[in-house]
Protein backbone atom coordinates (compact mmCIF):
# COMPACT_ATOMS: atom_id res chain seq x y z
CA UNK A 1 12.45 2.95 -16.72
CA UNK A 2 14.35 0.50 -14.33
CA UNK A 3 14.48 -0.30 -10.68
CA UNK A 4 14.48 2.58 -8.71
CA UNK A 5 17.96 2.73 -6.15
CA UNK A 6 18.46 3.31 -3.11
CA UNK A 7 19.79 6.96 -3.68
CA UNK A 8 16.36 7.99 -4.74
CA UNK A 9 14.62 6.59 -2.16
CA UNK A 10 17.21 8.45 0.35
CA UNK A 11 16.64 11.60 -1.51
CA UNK A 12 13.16 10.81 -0.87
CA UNK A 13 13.48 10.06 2.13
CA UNK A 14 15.13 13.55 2.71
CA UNK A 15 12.23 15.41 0.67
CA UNK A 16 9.38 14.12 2.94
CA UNK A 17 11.27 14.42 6.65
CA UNK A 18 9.12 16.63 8.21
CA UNK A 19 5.89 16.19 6.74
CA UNK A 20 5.30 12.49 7.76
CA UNK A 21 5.54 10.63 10.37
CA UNK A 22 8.69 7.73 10.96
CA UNK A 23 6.26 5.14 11.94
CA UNK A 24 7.50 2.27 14.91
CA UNK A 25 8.80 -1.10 13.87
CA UNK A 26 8.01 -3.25 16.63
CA UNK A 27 8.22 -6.79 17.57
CA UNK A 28 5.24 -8.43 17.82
CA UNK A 29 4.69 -10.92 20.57
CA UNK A 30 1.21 -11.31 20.05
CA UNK A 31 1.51 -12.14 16.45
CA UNK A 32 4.88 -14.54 17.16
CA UNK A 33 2.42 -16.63 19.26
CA UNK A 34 0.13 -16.92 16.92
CA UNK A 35 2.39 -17.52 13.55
CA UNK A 36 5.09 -19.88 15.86
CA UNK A 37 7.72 -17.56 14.20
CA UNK A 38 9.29 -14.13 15.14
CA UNK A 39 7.40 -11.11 13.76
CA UNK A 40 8.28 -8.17 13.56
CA UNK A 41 5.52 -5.22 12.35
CA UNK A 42 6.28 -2.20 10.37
CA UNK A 43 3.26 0.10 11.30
CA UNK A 44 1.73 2.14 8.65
CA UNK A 45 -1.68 2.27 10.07
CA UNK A 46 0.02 5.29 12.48
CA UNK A 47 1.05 7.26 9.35
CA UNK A 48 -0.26 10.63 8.51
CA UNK A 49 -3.73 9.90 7.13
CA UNK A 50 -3.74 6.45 8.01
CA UNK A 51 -1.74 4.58 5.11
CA UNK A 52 1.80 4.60 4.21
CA UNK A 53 0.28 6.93 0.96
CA UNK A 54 1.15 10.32 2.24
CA UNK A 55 4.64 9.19 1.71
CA UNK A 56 4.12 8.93 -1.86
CA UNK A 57 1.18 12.06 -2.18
CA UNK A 58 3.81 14.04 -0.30
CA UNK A 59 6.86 12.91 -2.82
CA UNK A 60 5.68 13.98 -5.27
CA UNK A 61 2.99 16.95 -4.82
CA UNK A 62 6.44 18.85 -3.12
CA UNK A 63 8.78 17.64 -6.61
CA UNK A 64 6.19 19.98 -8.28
CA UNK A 65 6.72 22.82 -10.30
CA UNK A 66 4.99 25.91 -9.25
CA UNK A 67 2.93 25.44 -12.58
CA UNK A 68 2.15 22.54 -11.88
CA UNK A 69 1.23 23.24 -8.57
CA UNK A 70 -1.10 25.83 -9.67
CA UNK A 71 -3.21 23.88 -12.32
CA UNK A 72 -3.91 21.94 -9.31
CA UNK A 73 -3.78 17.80 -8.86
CA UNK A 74 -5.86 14.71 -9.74
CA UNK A 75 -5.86 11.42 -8.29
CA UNK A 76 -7.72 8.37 -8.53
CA UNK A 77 -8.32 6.13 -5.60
CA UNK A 78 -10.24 3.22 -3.91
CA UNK A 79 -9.71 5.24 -0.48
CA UNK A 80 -6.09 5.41 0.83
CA UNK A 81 -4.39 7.31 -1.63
CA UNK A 82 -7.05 9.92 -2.09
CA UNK A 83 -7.33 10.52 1.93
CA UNK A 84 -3.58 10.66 1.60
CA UNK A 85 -3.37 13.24 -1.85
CA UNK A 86 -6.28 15.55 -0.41
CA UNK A 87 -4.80 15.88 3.25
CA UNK A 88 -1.13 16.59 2.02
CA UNK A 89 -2.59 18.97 -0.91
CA UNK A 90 -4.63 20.89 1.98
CA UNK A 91 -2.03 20.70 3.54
CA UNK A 92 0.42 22.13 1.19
CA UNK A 93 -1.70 24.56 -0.11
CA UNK A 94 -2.77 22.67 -3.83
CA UNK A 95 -5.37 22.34 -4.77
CA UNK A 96 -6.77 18.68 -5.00
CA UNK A 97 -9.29 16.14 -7.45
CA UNK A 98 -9.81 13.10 -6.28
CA UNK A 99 -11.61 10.30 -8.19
CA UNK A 100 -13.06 7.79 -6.52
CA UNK A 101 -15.16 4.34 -7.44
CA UNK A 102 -18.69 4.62 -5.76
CA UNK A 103 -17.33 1.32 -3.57
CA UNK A 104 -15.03 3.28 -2.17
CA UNK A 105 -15.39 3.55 1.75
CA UNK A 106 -17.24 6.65 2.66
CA UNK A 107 -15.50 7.45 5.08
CA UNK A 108 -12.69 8.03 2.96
CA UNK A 109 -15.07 9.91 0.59
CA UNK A 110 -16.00 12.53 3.69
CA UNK A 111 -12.13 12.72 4.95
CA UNK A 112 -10.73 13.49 1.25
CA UNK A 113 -13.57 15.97 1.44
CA UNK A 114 -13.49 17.31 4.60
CA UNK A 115 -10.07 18.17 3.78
CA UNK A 116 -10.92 20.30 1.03
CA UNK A 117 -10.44 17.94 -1.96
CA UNK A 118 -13.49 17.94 -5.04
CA UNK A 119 -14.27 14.38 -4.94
CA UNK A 120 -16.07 13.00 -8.36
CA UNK A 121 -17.73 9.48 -8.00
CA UNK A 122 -17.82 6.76 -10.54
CA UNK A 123 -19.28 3.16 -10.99
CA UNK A 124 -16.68 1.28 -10.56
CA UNK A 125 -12.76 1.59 -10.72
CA UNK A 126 -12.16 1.84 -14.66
CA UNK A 127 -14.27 4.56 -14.64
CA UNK A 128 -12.52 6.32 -12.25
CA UNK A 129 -9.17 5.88 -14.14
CA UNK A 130 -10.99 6.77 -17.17
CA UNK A 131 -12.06 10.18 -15.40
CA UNK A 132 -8.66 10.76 -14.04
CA UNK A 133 -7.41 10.44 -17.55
CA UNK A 134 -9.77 13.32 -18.70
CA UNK A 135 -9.18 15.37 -16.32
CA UNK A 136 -5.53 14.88 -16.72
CA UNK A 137 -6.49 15.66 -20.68
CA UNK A 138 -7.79 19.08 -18.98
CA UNK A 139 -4.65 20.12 -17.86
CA UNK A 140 -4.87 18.97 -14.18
CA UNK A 141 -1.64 17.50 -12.77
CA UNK A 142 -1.69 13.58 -12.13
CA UNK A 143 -0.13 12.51 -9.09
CA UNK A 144 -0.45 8.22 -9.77
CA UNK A 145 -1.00 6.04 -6.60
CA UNK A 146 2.11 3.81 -8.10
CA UNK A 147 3.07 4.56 -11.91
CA UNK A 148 5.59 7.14 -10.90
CA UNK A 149 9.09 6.82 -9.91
CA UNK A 150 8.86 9.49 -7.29
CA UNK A 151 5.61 8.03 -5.60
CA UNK A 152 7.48 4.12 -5.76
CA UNK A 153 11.02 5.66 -4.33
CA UNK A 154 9.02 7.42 -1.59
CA UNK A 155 7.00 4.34 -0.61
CA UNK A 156 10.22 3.04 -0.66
CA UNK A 157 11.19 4.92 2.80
CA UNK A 158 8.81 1.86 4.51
CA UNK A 159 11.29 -0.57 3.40
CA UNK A 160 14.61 1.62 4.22
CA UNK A 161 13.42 2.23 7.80
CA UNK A 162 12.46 -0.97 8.16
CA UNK A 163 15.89 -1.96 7.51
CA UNK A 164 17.70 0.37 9.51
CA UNK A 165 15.37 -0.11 12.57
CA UNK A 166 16.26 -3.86 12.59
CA UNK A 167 19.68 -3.49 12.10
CA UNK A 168 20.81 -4.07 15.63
CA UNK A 169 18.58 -7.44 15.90
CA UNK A 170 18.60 -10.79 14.46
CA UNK A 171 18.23 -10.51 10.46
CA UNK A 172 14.93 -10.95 9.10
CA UNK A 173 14.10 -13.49 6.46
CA UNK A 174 11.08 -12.89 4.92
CA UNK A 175 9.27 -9.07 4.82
CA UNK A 176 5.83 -9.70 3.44
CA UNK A 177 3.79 -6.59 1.63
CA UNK A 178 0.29 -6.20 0.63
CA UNK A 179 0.16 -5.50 -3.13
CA UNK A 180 -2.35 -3.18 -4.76
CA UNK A 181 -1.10 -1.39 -8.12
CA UNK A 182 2.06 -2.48 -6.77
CA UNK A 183 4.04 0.92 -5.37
CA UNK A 184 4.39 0.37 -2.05
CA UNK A 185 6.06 -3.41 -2.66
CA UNK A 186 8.21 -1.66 -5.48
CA UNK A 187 9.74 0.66 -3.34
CA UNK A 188 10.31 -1.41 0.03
CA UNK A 189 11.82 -4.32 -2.37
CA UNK A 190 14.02 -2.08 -3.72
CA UNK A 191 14.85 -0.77 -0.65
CA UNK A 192 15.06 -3.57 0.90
CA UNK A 193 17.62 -5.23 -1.73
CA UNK A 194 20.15 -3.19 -1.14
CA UNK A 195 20.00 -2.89 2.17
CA UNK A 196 19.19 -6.51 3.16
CA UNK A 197 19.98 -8.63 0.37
CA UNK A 198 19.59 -11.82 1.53
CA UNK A 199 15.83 -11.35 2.39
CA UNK A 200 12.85 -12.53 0.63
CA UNK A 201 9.81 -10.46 -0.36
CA UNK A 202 6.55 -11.78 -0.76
CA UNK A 203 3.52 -9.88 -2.20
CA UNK A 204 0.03 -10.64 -1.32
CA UNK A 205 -3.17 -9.95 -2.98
CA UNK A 206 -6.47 -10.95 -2.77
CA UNK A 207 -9.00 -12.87 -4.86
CA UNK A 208 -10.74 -10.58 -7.27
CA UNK A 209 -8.08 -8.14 -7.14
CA UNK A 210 -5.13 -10.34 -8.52
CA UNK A 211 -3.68 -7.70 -10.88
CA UNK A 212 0.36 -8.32 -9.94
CA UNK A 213 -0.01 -11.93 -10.00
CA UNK A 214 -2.02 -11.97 -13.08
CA UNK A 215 0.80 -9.86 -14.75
CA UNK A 216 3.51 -11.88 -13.50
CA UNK A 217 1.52 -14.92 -15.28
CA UNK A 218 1.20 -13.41 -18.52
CA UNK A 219 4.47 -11.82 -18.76
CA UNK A 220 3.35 -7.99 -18.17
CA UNK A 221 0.85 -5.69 -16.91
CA UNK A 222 -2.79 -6.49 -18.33
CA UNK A 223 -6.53 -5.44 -17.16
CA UNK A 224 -7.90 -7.29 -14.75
CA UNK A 225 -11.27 -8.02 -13.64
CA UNK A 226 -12.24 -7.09 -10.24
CA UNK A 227 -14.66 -8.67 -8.02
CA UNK A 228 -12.62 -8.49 -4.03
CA UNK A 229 -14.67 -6.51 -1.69
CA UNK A 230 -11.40 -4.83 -0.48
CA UNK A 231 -11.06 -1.39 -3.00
CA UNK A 232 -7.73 -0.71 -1.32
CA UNK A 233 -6.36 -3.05 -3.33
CA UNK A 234 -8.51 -3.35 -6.07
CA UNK A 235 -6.13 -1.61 -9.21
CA UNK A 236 -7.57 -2.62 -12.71
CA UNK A 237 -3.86 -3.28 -13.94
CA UNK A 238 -0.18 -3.04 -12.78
CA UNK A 239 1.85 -0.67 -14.12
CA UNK A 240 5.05 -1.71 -16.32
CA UNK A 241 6.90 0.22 -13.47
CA UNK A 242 5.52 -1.79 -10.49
CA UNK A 243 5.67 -5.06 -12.60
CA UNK A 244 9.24 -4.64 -13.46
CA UNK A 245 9.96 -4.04 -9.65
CA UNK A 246 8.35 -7.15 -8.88
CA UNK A 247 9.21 -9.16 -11.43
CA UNK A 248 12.88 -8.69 -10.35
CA UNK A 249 12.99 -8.13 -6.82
CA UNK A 250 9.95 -10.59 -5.51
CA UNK A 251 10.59 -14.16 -4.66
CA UNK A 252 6.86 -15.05 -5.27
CA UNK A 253 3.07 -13.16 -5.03
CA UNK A 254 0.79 -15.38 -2.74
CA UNK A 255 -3.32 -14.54 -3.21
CA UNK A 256 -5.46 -15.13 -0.33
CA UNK A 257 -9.77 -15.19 -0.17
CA UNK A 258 -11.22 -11.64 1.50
CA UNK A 259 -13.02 -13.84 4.21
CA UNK A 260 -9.37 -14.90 5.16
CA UNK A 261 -7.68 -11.56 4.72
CA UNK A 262 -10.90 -9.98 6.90
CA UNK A 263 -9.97 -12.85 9.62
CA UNK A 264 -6.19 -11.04 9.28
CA UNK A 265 -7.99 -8.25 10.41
CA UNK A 266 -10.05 -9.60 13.62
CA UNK A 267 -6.30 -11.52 14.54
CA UNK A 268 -4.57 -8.40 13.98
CA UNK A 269 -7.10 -6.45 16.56
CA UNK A 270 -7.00 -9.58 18.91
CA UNK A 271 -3.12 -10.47 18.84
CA UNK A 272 -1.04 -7.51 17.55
CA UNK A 273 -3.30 -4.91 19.23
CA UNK A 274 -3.95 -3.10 16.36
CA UNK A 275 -6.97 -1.96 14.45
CA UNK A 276 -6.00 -2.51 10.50
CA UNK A 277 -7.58 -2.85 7.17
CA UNK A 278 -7.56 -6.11 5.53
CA UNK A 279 -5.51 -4.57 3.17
CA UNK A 280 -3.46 -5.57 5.67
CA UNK A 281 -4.78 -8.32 7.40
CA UNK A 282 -4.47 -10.62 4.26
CA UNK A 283 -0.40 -10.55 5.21
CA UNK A 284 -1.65 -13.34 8.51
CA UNK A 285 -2.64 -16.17 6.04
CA UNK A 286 -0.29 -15.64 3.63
CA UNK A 287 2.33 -15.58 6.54
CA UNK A 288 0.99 -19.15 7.13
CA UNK A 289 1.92 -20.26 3.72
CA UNK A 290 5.36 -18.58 3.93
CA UNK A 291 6.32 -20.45 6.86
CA UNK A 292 5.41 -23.53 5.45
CA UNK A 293 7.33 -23.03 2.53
CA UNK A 294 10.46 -21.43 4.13
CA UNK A 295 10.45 -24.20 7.03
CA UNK A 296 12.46 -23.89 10.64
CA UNK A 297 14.41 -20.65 11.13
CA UNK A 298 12.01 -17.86 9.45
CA UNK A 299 11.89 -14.48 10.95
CA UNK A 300 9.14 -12.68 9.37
CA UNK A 301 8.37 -8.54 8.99
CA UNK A 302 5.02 -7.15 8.50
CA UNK A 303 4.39 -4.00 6.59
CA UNK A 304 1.00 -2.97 8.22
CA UNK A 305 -0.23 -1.42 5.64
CA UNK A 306 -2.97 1.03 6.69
CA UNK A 307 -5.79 1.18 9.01
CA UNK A 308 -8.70 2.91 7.36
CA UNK A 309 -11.61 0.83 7.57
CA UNK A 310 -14.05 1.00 10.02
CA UNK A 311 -15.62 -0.88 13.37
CA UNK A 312 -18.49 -1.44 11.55
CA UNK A 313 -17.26 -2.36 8.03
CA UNK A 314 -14.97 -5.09 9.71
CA UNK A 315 -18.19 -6.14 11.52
CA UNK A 316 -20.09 -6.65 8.70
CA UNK A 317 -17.78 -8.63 6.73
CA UNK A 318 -17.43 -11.09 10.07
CA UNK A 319 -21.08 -11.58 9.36
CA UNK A 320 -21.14 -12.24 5.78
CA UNK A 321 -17.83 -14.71 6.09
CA UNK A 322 -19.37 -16.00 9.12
CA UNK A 323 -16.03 -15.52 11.16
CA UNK A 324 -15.55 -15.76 14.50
């Protein structure tokens, strides 16, 4: 299939102005204290629906043929992308599946819902793929959280803006990214290699969801088993797509414990002054480890992923991790 350039992710670019939301890059001063480097943050969480996922949803449910529009869409999700899929379907007037894992957070669940989306439950997250495959079988149109070229190219606006919005200041080094099925890091590498090319990417995951880095150790995309308590990045394999991306474009995938990506979250709050998921906060302790590999001189970017998780979610993790 190949990497996706940097003229699809323009035309993408072009294809969702409008409909979502150019989200700030900001420096960080909080979060500079903290790391002892300059950060920089890319903020998703203020995206349309929460996530940097309506870029994608809204890629590719407008690339549509009326046909397909009007056999309707299916998704699958552990939260972001179906929020994202059944608020830009509403919103464009399809009409929207979404399949989520019964650990999926419910407030996700009611949003997708509340937004007019049918949302079918399973037990876990091969299930829901399983379902999204059968309904898919039933002539409902897929729209993929990351094994399409149009969802990775549009995820890939994160990464272009984030390079034009720096532009005018000193040149980043190192632009880490949270790693799920692996779109969103496909696309802002991509983007991100031709327009800074002398960067390094880093991916992050999380124990028990370890599907890129897994892949990357046995050559190519393969189940995985999934035991992290954070469903927003819990995808049972990476697609060949994603893995290709990575495998090219990514200097190396770091994995960090959910107690210390849920600390990311609580430092995030305290020092950034924003309220994210630890989808996101797992990019703070893998920033650690990037500075001690890279040494004097790094100048880090943050894509904040998303922000959908709640006050009390957070809270109870604290108290099962016993974090302070």
């Amino acid at each position: 299939m190949g990497i996706v350039d940097i003229e699809a992710i323009e035309s993408a670019a072009e294809l969702i102005a409008g409909h979502v939301v150019r989200t700030p890059t900001v420096p960080s001063p909080g979060l500079t204290g903290l790391l002892g480097a300059p950060v920089t943050a890319k903020l998703e969480l203020l995206q349309r629906t929460g996530s940097f996922k309506a870029r994608g949803a809204t890629a590719k449910l407008l690339s549509l043929s009326e046909a397909d529009r009007a056999a309707g869409v299916v998704a699958v999700s552990g939260g972001n992308h179906g929020i994202a899929v059944a608020v830009m379907a509403g919103a464009l007037h399809v009409k929207a599946t979404v399949v989520m894992p019964r650990s999926a957070p419910a407030r996700a669940v009611r949003i997708a819902e509340e937004a007019g989306a049918v949302v079918r439950l399973t037990d876990d997250m091969g299930g829901a793929f399983a379902l999204m495959s059968q309904l898919q079988t039933e002539g409902l149109t897929l729209v993929h959280p990351y094994d399409d070229p149009v969802v990775v190219a549009a995820q890939g606006t994160v990464g272009m803006e984030l390079a034009d919005d720096t532009a005018d200041t000193a040149e980043l080094t190192d632009v880490l990214v949270s790693i799920g099925g692996g779109g969103l890091i496909a696309g802002v590498a991509a983007a991100l290699r031709a327009r800074r090319p002398g960067v390094r990417i880093w991916g992050v995951e999380t124990e028990g969801a370890e599907a890129m880095s897994q892949a990357l150790a046995a050559g190519g995309p393969m189940p995985v088993a999934l035991s992290s308590i954070i469903s927003t990045l819990s995808a049972p394999s990476v697609s060949q797509l994603t893995y290709d991306h990575v495998s090219a474009l990514v200097t190396e995938v770091l994995v960090v414990s959910d107690a210390e990506a849920v600390q990311g979250t609580l430092d995030l709050a305290e020092h950034a002054k924003v309220w994210a998921e630890p989808a996101a906060g797992c990019l703070l302790p893998a920033a650690r480890r990037v500075l001690e590999r890279v040494g004097d001189g790094a100048r880090l970017g943050l894509v904040v992923c998303g922000g959908n998780v709640t006050t009390w979610d957070v809270m109870s993790w604290a108290d099962r991790f016993a974090l302070r």
